[in-house]
Each structure stands twice: as C-alpha cells, then as structure tokens.
N, C-alpha and C. Protein backbone atom coordinates (compact mmCIF):
# COMPACT_ATOMS: atom_id res chain seq x y z
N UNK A 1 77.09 115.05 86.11
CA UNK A 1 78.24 114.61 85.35
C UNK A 1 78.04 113.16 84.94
N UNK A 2 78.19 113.10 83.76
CA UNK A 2 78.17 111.26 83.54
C UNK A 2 79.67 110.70 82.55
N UNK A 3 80.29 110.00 83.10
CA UNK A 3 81.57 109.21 82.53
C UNK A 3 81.25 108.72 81.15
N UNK A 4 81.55 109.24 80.13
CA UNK A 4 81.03 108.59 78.63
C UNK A 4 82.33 107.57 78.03
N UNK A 5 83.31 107.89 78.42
CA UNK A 5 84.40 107.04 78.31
C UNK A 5 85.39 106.80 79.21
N UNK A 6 86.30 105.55 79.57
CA UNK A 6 86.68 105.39 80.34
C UNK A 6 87.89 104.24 79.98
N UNK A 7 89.31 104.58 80.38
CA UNK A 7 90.27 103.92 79.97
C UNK A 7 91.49 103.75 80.79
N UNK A 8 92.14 102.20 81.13
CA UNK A 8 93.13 101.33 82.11
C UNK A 8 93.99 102.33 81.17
N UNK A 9 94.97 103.33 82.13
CA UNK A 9 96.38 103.66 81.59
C UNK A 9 97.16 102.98 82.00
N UNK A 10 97.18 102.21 83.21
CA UNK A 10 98.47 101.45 83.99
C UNK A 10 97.59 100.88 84.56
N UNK A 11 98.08 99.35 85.06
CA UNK A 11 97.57 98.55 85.98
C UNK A 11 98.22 97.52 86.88
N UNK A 12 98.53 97.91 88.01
CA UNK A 12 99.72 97.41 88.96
C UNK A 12 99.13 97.08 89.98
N UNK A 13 99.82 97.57 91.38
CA UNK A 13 99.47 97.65 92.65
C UNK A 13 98.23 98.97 92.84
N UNK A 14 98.76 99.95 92.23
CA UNK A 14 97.48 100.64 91.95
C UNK A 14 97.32 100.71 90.21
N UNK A 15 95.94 101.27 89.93
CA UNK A 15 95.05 101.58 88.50
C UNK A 15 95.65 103.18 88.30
N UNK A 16 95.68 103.26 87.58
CA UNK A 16 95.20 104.93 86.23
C UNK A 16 94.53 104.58 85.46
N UNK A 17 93.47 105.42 85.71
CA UNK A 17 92.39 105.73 84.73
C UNK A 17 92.36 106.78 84.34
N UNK A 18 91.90 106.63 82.83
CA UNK A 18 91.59 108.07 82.09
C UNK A 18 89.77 108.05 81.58
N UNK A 19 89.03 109.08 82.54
CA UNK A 19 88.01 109.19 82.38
C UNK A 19 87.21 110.76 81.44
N UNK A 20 86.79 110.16 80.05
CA UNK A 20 86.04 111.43 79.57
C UNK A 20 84.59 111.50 80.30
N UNK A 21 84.38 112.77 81.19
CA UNK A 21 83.18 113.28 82.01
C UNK A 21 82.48 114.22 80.43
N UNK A 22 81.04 114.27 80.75
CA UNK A 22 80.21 114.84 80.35
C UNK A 22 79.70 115.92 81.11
N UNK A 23 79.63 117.53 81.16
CA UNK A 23 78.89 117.96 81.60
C UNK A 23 77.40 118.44 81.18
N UNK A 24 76.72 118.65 81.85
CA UNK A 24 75.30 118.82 81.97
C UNK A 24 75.10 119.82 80.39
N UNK A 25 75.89 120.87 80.47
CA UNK A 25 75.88 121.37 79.13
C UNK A 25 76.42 121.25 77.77
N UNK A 26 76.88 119.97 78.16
CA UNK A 26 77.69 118.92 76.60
C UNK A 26 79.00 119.33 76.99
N UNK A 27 79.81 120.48 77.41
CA UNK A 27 81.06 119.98 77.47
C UNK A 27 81.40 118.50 78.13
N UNK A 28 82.96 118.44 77.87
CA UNK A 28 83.29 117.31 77.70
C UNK A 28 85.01 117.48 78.50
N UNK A 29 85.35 116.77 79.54
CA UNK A 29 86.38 116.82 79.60
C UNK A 29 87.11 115.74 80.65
N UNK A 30 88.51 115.72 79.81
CA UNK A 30 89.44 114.18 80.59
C UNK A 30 89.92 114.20 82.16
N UNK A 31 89.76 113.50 82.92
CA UNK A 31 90.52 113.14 83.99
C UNK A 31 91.28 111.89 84.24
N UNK A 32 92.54 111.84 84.76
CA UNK A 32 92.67 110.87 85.12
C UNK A 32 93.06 110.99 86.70
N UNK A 33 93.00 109.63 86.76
CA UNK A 33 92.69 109.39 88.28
C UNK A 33 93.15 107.94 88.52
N UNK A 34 93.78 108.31 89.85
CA UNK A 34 94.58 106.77 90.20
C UNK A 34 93.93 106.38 91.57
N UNK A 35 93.20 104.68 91.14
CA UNK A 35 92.66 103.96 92.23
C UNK A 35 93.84 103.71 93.25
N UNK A 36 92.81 103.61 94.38
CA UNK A 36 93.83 103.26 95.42
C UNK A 36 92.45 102.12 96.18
N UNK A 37 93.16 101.10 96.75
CA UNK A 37 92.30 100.22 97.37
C UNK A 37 92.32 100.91 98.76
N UNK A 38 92.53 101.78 99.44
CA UNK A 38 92.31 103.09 100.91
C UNK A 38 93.31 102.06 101.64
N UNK A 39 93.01 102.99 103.11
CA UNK A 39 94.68 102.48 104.00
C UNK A 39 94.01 102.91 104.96
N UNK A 40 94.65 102.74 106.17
CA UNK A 40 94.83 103.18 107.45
C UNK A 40 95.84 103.97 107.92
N UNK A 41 95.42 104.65 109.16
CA UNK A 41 96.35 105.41 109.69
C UNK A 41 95.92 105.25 111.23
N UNK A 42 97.20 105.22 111.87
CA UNK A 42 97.18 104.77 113.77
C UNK A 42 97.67 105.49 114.49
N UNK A 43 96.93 106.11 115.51
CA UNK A 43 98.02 106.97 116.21
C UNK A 43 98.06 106.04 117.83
N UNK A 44 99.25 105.07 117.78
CA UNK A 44 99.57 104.53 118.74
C UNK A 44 99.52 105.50 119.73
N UNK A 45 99.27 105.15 121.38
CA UNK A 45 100.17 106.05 122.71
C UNK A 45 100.25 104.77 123.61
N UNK A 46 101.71 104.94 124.04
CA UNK A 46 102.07 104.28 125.06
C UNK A 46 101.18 104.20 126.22
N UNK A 47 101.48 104.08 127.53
CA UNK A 47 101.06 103.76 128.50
C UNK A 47 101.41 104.96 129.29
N UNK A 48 102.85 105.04 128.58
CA UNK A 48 103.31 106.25 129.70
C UNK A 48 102.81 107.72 128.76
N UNK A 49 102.14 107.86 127.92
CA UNK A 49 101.54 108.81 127.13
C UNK A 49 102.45 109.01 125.99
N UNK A 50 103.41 108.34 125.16
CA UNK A 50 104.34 108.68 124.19
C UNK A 50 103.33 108.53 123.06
N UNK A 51 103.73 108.81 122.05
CA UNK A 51 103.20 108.83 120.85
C UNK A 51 104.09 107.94 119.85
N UNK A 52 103.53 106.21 119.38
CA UNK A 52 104.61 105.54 118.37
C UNK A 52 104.54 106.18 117.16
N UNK A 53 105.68 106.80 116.68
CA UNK A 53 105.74 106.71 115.44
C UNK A 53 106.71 105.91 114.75
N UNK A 54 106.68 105.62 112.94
CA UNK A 54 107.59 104.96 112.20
C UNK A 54 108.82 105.58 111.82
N UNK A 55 109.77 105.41 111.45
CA UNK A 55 110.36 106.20 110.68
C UNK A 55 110.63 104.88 109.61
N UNK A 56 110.95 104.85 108.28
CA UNK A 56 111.31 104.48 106.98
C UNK A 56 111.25 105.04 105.86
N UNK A 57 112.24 104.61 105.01
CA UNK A 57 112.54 104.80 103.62
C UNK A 57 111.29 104.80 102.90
N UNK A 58 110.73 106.00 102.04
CA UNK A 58 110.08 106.02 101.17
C UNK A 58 110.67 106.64 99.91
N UNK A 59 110.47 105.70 99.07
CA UNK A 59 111.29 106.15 97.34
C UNK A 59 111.06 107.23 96.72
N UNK A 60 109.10 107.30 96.96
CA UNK A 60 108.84 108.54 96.00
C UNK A 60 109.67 110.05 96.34
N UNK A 61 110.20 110.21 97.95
CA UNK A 61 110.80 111.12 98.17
C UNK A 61 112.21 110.52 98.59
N UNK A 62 112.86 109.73 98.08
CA UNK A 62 113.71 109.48 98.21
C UNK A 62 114.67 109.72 99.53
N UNK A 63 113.48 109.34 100.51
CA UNK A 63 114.47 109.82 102.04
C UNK A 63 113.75 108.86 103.03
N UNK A 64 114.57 108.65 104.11
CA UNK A 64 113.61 108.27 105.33
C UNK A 64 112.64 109.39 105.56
N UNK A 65 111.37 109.06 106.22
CA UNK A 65 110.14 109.70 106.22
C UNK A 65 109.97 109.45 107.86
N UNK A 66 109.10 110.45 108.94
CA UNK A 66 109.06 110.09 110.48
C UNK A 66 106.89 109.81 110.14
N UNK A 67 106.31 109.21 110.57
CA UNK A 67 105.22 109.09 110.26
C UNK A 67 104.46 108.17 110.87
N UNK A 68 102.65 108.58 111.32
CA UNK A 68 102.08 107.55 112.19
C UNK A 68 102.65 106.18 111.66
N UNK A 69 101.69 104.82 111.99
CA UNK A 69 101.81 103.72 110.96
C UNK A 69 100.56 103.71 109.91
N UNK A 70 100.66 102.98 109.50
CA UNK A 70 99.73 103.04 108.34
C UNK A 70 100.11 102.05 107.45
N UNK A 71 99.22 101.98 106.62
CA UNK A 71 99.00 100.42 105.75
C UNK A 71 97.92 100.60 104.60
N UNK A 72 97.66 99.49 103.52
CA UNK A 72 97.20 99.85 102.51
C UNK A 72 95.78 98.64 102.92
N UNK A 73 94.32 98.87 102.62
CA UNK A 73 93.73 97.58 103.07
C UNK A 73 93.68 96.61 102.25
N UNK A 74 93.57 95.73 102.03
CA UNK A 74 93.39 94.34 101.62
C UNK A 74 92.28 93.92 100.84
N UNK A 75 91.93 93.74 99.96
CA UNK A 75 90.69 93.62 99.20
C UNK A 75 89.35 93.45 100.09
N UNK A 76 88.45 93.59 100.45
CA UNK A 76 87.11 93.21 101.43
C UNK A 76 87.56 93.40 102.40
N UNK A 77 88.95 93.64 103.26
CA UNK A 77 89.51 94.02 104.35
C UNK A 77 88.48 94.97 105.22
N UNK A 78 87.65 94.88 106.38
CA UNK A 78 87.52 95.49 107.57
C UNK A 78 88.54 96.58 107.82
N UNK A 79 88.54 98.12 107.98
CA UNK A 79 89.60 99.25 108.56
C UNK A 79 89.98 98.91 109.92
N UNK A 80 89.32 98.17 110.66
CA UNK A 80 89.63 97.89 112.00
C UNK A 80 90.31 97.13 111.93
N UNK A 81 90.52 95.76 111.35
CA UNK A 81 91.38 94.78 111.31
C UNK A 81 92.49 95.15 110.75
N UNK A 82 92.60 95.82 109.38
CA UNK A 82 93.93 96.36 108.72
C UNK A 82 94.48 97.30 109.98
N UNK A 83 94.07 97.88 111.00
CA UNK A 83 94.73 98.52 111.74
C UNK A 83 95.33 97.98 112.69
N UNK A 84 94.96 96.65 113.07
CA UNK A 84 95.37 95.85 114.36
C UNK A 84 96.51 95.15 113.35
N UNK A 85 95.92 94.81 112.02
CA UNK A 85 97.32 94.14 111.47
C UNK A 85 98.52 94.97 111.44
N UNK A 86 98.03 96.49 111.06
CA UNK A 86 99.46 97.20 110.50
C UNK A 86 100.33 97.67 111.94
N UNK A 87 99.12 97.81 113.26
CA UNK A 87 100.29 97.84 114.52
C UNK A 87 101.30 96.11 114.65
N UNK A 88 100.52 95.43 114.43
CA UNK A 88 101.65 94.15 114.31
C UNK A 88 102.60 94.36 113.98
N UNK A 89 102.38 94.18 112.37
CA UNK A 89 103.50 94.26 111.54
C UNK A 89 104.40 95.67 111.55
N UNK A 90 104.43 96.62 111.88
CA UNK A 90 105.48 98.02 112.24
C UNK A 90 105.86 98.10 113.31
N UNK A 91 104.95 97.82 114.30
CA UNK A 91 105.31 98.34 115.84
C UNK A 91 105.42 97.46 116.76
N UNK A 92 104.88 95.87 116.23
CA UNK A 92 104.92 95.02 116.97
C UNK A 92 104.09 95.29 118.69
N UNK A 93 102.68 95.43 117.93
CA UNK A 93 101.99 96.09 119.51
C UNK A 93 100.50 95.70 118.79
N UNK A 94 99.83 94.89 119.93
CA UNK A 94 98.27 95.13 119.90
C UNK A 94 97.61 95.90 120.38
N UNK A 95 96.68 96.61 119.38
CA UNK A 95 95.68 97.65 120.72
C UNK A 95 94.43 97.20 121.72
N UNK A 96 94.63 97.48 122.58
CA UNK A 96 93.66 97.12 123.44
C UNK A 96 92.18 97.39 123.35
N UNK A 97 92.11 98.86 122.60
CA UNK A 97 91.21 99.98 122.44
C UNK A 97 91.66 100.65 121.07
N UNK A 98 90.61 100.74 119.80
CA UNK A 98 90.80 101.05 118.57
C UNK A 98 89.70 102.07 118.54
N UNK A 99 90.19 103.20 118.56
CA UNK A 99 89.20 103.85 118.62
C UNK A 99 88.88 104.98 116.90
N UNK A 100 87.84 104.74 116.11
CA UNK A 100 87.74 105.31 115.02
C UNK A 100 87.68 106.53 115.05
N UNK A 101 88.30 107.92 114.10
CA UNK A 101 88.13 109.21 114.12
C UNK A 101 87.83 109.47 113.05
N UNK A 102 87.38 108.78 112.27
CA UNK A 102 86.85 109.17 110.91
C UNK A 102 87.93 109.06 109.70
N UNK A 103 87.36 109.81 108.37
CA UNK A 103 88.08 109.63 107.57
C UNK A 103 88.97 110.50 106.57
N UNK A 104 89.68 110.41 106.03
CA UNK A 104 90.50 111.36 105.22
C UNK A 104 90.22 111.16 103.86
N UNK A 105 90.63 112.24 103.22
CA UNK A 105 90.96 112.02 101.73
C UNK A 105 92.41 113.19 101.34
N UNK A 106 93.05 112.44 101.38
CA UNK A 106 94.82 112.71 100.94
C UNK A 106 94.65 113.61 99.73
N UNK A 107 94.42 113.34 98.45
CA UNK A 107 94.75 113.90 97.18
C UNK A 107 93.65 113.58 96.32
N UNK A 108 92.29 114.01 96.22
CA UNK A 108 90.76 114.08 95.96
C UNK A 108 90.75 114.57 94.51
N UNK A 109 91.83 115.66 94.13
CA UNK A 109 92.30 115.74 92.96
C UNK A 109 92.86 115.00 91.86
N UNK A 110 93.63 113.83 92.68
CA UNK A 110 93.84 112.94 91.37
C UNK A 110 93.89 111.41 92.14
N UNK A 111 93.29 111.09 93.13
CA UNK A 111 93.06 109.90 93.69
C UNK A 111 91.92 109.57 94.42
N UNK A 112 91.61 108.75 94.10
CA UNK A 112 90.31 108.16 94.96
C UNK A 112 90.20 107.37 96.16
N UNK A 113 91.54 106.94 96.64
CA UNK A 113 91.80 106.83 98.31
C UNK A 113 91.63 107.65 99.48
N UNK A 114 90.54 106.78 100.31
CA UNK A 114 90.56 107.19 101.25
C UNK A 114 90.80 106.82 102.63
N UNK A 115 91.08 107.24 103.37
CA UNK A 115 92.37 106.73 104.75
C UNK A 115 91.30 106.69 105.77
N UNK A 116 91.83 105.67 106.48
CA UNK A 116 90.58 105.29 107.68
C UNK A 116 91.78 105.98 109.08
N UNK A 117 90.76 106.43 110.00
CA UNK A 117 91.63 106.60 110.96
C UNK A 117 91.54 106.49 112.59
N UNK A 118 92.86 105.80 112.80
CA UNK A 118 92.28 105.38 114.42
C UNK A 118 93.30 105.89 115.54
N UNK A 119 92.81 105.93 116.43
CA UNK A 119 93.22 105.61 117.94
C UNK A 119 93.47 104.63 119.03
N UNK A 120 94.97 104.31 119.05
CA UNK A 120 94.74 103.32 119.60
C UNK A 120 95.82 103.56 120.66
N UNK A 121 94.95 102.33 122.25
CA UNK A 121 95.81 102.83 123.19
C UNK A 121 95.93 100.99 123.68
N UNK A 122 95.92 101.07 125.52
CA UNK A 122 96.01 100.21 126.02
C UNK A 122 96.88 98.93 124.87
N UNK A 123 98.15 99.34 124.51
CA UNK A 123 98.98 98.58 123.89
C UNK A 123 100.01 97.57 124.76
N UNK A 124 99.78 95.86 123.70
CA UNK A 124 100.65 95.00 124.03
C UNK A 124 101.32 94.41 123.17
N UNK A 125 102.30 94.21 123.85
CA UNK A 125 103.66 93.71 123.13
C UNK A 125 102.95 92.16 121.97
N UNK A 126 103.61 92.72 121.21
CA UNK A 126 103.81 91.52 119.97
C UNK A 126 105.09 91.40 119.16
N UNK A 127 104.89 90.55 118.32
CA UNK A 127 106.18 90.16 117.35
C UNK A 127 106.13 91.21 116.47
N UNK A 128 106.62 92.22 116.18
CA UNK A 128 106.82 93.01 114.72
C UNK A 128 107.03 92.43 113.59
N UNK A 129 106.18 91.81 112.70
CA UNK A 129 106.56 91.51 111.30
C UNK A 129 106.02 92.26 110.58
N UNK A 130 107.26 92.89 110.05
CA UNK A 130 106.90 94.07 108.92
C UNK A 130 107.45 93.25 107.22
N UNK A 131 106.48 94.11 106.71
CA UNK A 131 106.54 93.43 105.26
C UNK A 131 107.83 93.28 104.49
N UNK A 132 108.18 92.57 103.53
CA UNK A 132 109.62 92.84 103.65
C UNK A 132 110.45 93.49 102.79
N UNK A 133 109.36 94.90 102.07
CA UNK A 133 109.71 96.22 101.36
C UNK A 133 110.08 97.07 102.40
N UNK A 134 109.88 96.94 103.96
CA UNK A 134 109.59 97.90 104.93
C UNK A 134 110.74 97.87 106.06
N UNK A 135 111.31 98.61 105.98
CA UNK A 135 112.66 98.74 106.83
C UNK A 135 112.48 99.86 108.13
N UNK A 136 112.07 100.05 109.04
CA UNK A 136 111.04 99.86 109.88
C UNK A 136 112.30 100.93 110.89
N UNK A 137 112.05 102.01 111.76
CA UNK A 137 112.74 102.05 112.62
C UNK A 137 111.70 102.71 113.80
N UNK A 138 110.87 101.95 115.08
CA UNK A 138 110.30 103.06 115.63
C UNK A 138 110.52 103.88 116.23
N UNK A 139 109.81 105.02 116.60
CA UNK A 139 110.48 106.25 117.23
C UNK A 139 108.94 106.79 118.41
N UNK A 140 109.14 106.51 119.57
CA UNK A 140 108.83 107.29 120.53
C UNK A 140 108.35 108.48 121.07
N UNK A 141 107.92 109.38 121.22
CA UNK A 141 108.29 110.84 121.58
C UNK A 141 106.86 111.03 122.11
N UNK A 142 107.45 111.84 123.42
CA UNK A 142 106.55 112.76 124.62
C UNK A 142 105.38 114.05 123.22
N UNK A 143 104.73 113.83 123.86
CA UNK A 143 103.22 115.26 123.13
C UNK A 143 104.24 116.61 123.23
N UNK A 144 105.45 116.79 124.07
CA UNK A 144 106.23 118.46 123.71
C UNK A 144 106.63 118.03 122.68
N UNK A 145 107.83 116.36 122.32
CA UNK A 145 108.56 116.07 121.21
C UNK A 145 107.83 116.01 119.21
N UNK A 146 106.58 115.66 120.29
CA UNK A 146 105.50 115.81 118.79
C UNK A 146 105.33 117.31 118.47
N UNK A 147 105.28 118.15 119.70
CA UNK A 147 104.64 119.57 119.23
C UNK A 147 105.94 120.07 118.10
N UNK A 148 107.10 119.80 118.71
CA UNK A 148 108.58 120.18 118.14
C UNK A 148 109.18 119.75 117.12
N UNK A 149 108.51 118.40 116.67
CA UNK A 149 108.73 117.71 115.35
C UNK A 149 108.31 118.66 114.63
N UNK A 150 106.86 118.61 114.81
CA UNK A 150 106.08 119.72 113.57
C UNK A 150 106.15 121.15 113.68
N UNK A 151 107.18 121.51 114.50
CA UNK A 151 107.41 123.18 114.41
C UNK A 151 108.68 122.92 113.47
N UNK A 152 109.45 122.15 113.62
CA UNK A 152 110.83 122.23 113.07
C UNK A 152 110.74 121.69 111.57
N UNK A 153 109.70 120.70 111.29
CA UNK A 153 109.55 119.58 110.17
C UNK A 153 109.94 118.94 109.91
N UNK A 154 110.41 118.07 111.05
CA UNK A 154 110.95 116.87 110.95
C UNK A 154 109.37 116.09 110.93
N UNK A 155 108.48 116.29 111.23
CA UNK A 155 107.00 115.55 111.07
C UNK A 155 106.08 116.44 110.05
N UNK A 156 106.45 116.13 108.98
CA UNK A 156 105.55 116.80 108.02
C UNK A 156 104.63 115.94 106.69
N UNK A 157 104.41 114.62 107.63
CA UNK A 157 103.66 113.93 106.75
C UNK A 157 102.28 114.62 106.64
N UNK A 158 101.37 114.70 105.67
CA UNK A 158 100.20 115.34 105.97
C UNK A 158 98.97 114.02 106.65
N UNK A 159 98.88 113.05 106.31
CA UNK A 159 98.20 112.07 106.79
C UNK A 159 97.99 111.92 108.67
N UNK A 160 99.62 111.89 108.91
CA UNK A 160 100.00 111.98 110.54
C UNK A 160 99.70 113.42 110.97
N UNK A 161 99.79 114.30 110.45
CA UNK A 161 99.75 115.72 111.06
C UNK A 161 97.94 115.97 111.05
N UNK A 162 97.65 115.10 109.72
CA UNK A 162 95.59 115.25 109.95
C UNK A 162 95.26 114.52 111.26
N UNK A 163 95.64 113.28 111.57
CA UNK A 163 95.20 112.31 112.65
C UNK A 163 95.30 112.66 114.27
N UNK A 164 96.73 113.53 113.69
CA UNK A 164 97.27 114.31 115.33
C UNK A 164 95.66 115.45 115.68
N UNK A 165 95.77 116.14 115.00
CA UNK A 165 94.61 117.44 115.31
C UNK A 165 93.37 116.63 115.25
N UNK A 166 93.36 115.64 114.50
CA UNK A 166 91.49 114.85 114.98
C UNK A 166 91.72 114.45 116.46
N UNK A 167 92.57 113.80 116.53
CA UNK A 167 93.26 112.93 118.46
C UNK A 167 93.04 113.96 119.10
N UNK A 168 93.96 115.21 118.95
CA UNK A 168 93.81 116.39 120.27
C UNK A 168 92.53 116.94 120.24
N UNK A 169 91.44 117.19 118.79
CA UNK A 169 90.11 117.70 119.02
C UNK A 169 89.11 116.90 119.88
N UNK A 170 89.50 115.62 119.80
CA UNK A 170 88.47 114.77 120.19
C UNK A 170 89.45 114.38 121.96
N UNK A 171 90.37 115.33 121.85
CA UNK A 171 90.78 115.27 123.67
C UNK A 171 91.18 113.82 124.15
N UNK A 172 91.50 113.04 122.83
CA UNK A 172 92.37 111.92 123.08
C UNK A 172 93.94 111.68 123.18
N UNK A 173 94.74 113.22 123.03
CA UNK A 173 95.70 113.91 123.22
C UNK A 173 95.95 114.63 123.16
C-alpha cells in the first residue's frame, strides 16, 4: 500500500487525516483517520487487594463513566512516567511497583492510538491533582465487586475490561 495523498481535516488536541492509499493493483482508496498522541491505562490494587477505579463525566457519552485511570501521553513522554503521573493526578497514589502488560489498540479502524498498559501495586498516598477538565470521583471495589460490575454493566469501558483479563491472565488478579 503506498499513501499518494494526504490531507489535515481538523487540527486540535487530536489530527484527522484524510489519506488516498494506493493499492498494489492501482486501485485507489480514502481513509480517514484520527491521530492520537497514545495514553495509558492502570490497574491500581490496594494493599488490602481492592481494585482503584475512576468514576467521571465523559461528554462524548454524555454520562459519568466507572473506569481504570488513564491519561493521554505527553509529547516524547516515557508510558511509565505518564502512568505514575496519571495515578497522581486521579487517585492521588504512587506505585511502588509498575508493572507493564503490554499494549492495546482501542479503534485500529479509524485511529492510530495506542494504549500502554500497567500494573500497579505497593501504593502510596499522594496529593490528587487532577486536571481541571476532570471531576474525579474514586471508587474502590473487592475482585467479587469487579466480577459484578461487569456482569451487570456498570463497568463496560472496553480499555478497563481489556487490562482486567491481561491482570487475571498474567495471575496478577
């Protein structure tokens, strides 16, 4: 496939692009596709084995949302560091132990972000400064309360529900 044309539809916090691909046999056809500079995703656990999650307001669905934490990275940003920052700023907690599980890709169909993802335990108290789009409420819950979120759907982020099944495969919960 080779990109023969290529065009800024929007340019904000994230890009749209509209890309004409070439295929190998001369067809020809448009995509567009929205940059994302990638993010993180954390699956805090307490001490006493709880699982932190967020809950906040997200617009695109116009509701509070229950969901790991997570964050967008920072231009040249390190995934490890954006993760120690984004437990700061949501949960107000350092991890002791960051442990990497690899990576995601959310929506491969029309985005080019991809989500870093960690584990993190041996947590200490810090100041929570959350950004100040981010209205922040955390929420707690025992490994039955997680199993029961996502039977009922009150936890139906897909990002948090990928990170949960990497954590329990890899027998980190």
């Amino acid at each position: 496939m080779k990109v023969v044309d290529s065009e800024i539809l929007y340019q904000g916090k994230l890009t749209a692009i509209r890309d004409t691909v070439e295929y190998p046999d001369g067809r020809r056809h448009r995509y567009e596709t929205i940059e994302h500079p990638g993010a993180v995703v954390i699956l805090p656990i307490t001490a006493r084995g709880s699982v932190v999650f967020v809950e906040q307001y997200r617009h695109s669905i116009r509701r509070n949302f229950l969901e790991l934490p997570a964050g967008t990275l920072e231009k040249g940003e390190d995934p490890a560091t954006c993760a120690e920052r984004e437990l700061m700023e949501e949960i107000g907690q350092a991890p002791g132990e960051l442990i990497s599980l690899g990576t995601l890709y959310p929506a491969p169909g029309f985005c080019n972000e991809i989500q870093h993802l960690f584990f993190a335990r041996s947590l200490r108290e810090q100041k929570a400064t959350p950004d100040e789009d981010e209205f922040i409420t955390i929420v707690e819950l025992s490994g039955a309360e997680v199993d029961e979120s996502i039977r009922s759907g009150r936890l139906n982020d897909a990002k948090s529900l990928a990170l949960i099944l990497r954590a329990r495969l890899a027998k980190l919960l």
